[in-house]
N, C-alpha and C. Protein backbone atom coordinates (compact mmCIF):
# COMPACT_ATOMS: atom_id res chain seq x y z
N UNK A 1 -67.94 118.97 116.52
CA UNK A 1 -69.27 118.67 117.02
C UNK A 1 -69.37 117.19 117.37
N UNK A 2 -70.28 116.62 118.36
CA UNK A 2 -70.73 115.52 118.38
C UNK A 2 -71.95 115.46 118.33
N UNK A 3 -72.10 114.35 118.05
CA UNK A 3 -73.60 113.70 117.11
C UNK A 3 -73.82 112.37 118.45
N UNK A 4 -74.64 112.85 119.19
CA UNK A 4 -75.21 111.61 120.35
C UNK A 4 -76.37 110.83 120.16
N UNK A 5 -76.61 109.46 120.17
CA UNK A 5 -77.47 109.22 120.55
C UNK A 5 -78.20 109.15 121.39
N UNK A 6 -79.82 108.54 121.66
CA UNK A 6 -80.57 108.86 123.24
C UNK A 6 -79.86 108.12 124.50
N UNK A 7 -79.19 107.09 123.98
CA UNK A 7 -78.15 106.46 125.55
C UNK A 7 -77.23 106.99 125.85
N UNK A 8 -76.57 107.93 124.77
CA UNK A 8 -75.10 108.82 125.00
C UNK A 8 -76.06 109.82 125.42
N UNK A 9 -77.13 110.59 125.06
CA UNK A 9 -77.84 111.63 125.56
C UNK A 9 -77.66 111.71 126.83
N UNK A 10 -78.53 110.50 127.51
CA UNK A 10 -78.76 110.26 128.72
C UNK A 10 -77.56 110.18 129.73
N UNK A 11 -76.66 109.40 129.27
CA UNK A 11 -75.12 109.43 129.87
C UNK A 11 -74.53 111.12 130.11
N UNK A 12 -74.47 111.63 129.25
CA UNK A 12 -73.90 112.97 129.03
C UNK A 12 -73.78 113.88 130.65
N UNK A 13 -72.83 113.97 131.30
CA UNK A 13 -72.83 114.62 132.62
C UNK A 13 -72.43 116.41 132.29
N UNK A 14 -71.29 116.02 130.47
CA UNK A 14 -71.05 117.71 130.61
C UNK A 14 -70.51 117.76 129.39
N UNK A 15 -70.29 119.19 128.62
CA UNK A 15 -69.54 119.21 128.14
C UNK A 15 -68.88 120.82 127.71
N UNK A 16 -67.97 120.95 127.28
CA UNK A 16 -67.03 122.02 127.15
C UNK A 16 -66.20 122.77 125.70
N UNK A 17 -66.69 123.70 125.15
CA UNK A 17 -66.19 124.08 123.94
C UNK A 17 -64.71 124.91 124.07
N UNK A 18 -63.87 124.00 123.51
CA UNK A 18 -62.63 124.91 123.88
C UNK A 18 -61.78 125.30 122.44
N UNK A 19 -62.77 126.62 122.15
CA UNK A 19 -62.28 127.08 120.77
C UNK A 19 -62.88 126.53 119.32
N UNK A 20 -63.03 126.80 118.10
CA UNK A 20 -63.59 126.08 116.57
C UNK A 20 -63.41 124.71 116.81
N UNK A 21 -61.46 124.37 117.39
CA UNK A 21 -60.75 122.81 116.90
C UNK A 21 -61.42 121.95 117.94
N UNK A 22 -61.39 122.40 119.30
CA UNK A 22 -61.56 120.97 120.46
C UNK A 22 -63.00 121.37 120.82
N UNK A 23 -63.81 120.08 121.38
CA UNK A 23 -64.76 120.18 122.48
C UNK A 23 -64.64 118.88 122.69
N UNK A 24 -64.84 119.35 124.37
CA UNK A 24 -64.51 118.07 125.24
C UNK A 24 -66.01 117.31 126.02
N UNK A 25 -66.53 116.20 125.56
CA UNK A 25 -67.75 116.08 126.49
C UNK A 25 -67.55 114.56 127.81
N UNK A 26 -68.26 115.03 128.50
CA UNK A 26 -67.94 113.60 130.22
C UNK A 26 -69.12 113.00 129.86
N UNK A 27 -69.01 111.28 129.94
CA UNK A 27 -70.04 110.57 130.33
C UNK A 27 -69.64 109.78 131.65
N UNK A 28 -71.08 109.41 132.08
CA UNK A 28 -70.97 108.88 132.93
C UNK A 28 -71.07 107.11 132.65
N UNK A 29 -70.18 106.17 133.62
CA UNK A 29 -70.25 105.09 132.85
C UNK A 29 -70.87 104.15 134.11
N UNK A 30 -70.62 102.74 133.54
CA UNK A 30 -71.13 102.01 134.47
C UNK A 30 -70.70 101.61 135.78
N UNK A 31 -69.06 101.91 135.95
CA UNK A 31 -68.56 101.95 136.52
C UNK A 31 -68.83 103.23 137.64
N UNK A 32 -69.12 102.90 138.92
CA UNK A 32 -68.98 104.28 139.80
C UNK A 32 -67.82 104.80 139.95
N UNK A 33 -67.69 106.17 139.67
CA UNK A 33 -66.74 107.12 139.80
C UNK A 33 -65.59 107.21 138.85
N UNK A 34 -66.19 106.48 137.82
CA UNK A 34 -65.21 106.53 136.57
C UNK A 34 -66.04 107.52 135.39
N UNK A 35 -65.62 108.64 135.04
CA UNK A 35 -66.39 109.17 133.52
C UNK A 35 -65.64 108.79 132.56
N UNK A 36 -66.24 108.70 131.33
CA UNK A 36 -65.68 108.39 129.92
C UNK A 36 -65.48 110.04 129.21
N UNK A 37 -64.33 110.63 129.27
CA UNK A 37 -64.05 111.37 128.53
C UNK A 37 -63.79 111.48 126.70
N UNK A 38 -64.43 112.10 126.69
CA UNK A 38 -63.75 112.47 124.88
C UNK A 38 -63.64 113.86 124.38
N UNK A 39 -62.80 113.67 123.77
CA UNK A 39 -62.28 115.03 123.77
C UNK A 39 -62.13 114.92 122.25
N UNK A 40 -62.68 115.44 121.21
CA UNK A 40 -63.07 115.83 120.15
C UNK A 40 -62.17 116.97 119.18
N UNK A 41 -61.27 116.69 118.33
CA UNK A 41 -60.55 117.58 117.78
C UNK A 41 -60.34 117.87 116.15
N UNK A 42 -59.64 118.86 115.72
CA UNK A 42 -59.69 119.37 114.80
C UNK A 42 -58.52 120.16 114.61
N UNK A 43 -57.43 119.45 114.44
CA UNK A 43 -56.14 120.36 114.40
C UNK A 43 -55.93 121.09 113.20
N UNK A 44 -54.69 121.97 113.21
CA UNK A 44 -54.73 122.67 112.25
C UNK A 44 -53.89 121.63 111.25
N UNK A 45 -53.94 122.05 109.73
CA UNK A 45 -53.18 121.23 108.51
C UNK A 45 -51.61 121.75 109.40
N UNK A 46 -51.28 120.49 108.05
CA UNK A 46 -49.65 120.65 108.21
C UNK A 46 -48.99 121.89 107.88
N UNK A 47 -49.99 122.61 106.82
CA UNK A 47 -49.09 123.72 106.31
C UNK A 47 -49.29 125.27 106.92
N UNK A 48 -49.93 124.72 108.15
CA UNK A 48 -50.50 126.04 109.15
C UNK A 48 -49.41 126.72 109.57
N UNK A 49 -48.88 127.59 110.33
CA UNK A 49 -47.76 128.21 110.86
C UNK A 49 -47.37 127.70 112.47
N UNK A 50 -46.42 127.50 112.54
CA UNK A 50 -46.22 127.00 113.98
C UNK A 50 -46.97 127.62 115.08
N UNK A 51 -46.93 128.69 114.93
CA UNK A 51 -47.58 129.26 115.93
C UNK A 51 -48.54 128.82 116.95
N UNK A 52 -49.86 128.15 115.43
CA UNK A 52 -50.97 127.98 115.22
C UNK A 52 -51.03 126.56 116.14
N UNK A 53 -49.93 126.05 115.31
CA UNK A 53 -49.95 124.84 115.84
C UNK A 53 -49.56 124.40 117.31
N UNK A 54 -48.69 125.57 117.40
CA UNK A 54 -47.77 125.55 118.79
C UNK A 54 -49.37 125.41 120.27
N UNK A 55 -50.04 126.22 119.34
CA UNK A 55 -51.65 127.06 120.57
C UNK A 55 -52.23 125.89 120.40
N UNK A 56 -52.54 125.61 119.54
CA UNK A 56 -53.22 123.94 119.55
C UNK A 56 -53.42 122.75 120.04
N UNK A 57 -51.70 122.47 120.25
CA UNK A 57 -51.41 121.43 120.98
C UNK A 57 -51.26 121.90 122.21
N UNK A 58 -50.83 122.97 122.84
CA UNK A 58 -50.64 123.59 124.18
C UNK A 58 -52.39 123.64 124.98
N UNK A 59 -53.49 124.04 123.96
CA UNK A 59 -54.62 123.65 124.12
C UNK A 59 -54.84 122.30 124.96
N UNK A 60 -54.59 121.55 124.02
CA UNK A 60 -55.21 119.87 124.08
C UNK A 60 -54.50 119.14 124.97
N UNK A 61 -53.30 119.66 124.97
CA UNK A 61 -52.48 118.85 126.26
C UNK A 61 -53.05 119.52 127.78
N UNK A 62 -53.31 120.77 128.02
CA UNK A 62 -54.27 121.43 128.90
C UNK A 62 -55.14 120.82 129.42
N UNK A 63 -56.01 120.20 128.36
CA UNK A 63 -57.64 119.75 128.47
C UNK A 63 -57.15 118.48 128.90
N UNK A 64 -56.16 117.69 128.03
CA UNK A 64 -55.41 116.47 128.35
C UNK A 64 -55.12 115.86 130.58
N UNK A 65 -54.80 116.97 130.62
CA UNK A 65 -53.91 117.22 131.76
C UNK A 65 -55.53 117.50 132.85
N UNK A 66 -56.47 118.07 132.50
CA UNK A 66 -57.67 118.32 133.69
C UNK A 66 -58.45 116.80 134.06
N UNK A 67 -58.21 116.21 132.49
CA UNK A 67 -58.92 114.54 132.90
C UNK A 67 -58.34 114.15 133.80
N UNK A 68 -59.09 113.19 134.78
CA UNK A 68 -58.48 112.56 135.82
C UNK A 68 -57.79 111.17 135.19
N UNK A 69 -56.84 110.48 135.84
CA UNK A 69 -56.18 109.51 135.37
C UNK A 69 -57.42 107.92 135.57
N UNK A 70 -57.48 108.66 136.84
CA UNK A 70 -58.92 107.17 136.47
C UNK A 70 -59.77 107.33 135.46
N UNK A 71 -60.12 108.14 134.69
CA UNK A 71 -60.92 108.00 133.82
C UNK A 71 -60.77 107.80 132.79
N UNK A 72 -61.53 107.56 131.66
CA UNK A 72 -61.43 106.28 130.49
C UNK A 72 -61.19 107.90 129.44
N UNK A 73 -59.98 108.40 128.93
CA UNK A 73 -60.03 109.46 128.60
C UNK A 73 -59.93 108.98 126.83
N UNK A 74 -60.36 109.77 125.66
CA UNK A 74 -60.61 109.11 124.32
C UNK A 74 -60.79 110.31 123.56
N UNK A 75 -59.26 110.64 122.83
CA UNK A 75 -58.68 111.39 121.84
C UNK A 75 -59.57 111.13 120.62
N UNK A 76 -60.15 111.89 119.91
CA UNK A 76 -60.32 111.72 118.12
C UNK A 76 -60.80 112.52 117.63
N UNK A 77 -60.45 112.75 116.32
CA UNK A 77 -60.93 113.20 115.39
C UNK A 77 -60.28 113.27 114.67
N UNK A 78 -59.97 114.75 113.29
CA UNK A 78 -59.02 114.70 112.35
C UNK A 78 -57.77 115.49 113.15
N UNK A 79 -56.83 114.69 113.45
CA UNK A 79 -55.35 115.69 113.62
C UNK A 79 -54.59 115.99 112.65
N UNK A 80 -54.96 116.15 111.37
CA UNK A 80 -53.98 116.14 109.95
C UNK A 80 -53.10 116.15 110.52
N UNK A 81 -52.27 114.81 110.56
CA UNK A 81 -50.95 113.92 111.36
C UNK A 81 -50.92 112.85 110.20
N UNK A 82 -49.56 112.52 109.60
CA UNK A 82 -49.27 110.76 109.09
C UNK A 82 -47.95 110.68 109.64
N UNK A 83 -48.49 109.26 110.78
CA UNK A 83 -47.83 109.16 111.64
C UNK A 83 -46.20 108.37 110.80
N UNK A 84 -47.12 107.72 109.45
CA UNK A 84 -45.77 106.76 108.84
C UNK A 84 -45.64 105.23 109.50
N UNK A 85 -44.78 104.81 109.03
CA UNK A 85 -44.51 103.45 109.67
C UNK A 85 -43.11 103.28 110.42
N UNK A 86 -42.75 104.01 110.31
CA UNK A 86 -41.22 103.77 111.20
C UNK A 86 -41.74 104.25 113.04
N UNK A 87 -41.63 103.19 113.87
CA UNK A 87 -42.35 103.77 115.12
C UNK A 87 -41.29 103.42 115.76
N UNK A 88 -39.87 103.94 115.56
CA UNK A 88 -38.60 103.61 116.38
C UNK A 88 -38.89 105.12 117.43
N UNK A 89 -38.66 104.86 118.85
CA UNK A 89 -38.30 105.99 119.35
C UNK A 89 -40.41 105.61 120.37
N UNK A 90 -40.65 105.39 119.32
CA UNK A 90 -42.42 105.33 119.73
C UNK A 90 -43.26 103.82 119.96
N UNK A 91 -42.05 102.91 119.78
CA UNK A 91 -42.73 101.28 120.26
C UNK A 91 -43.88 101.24 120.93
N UNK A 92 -44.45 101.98 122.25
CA UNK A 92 -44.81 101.93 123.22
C UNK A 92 -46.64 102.66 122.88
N UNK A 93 -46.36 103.34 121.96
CA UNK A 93 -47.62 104.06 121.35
C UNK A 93 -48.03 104.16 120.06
N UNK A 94 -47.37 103.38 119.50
CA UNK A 94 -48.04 102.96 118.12
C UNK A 94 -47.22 101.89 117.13
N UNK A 95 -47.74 101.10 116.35
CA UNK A 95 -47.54 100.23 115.64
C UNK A 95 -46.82 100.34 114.25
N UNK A 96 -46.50 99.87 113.51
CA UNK A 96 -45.65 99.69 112.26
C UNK A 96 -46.43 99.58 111.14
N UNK A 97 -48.32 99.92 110.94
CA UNK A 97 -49.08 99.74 110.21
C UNK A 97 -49.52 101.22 109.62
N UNK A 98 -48.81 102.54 109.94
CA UNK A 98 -48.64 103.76 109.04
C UNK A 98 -48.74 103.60 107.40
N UNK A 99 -48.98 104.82 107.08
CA UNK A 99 -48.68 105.05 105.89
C UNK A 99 -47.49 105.71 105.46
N UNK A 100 -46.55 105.18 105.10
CA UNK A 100 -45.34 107.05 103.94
C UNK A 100 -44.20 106.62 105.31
N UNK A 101 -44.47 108.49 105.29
CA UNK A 101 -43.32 108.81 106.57
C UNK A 101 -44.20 109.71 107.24
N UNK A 102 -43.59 109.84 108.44
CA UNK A 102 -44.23 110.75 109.21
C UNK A 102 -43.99 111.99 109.10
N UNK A 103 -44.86 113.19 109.14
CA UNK A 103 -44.88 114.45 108.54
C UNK A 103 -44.87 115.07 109.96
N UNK A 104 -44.96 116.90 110.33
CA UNK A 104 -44.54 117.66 111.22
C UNK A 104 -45.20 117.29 111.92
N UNK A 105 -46.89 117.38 111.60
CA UNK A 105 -48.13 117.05 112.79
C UNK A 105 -47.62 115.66 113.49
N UNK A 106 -47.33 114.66 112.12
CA UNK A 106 -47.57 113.36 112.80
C UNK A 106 -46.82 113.05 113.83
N UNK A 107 -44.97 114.25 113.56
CA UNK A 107 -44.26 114.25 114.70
C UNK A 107 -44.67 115.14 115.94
N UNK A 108 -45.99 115.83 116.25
CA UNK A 108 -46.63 116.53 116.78
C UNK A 108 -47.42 115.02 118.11
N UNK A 109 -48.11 114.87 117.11
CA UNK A 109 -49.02 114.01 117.76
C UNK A 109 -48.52 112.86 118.20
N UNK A 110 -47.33 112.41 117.66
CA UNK A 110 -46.42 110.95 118.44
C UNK A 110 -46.22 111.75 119.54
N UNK A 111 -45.46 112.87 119.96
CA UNK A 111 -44.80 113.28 121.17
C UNK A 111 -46.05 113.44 122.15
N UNK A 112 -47.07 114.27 121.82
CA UNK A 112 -48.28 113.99 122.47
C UNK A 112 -48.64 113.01 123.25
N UNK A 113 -49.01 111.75 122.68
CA UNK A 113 -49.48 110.42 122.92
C UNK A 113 -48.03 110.12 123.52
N UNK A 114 -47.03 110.17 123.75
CA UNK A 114 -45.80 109.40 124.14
C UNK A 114 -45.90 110.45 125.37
N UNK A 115 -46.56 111.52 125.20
CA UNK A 115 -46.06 112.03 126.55
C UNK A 115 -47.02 111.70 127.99
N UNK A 116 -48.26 111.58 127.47
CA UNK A 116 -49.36 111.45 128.35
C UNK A 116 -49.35 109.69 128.38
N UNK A 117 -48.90 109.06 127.75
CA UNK A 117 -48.31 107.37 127.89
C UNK A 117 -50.13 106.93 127.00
């Protein structure tokens, strides 16, 4: 779910429920012909079955893939992902300020973000 205020209200051009985990909503920004996408998620735990997980991310990379590249596109929520601190392989999309090691999701969600840059 998202929780808007009356200026995000007012901004709000659309938005899209794609399944319990994602909904995706467009604002409009100050910029002409640029929307601010966010796309709102809720992945499954680590100890879900691939499957689950497999539909999930095949989901979000989908929704990923309809944003236009000009637009200001903005991933979040809970991805039960720890990404860890070792970001060899991933320089380019995340930092050395992890926790542990990185677990299945977190190797889920690096390839994600490394794939869409």
């Amino acid at each position: 779910a998202l929780m808007l205020s009356k200026v995000a209200r007012d901004a709000l051009v659309g938005w899209e429920s794609h399944g319990s985990r994602i909904i995706k909503a467009s604002f409009k920004t100050k910029k002409e012909g640029i929307l601010m996408n966010i796309i709102q998620c809720y992945a499954p735990t680590n100890d879900s079955n691939d499957e689950i997980k497999d539909q999930f991310y095949e989901r979000l990379q989908s929704i990923i893939e309809k944003c236009p590249r000009k637009d200001l596109t903005i991933l979040m929520g809970d991805l039960n992902a720890k990404v860890g601190i070792d970001n060899t392989g991933y320089e380019d999309i995340m930092g050395r300020h992890g926790l542990g090691e990185r677990n299945e999701n977190g190797e889920r969600f690096a390839n994600l973000c490394a794939f869409n840059k």
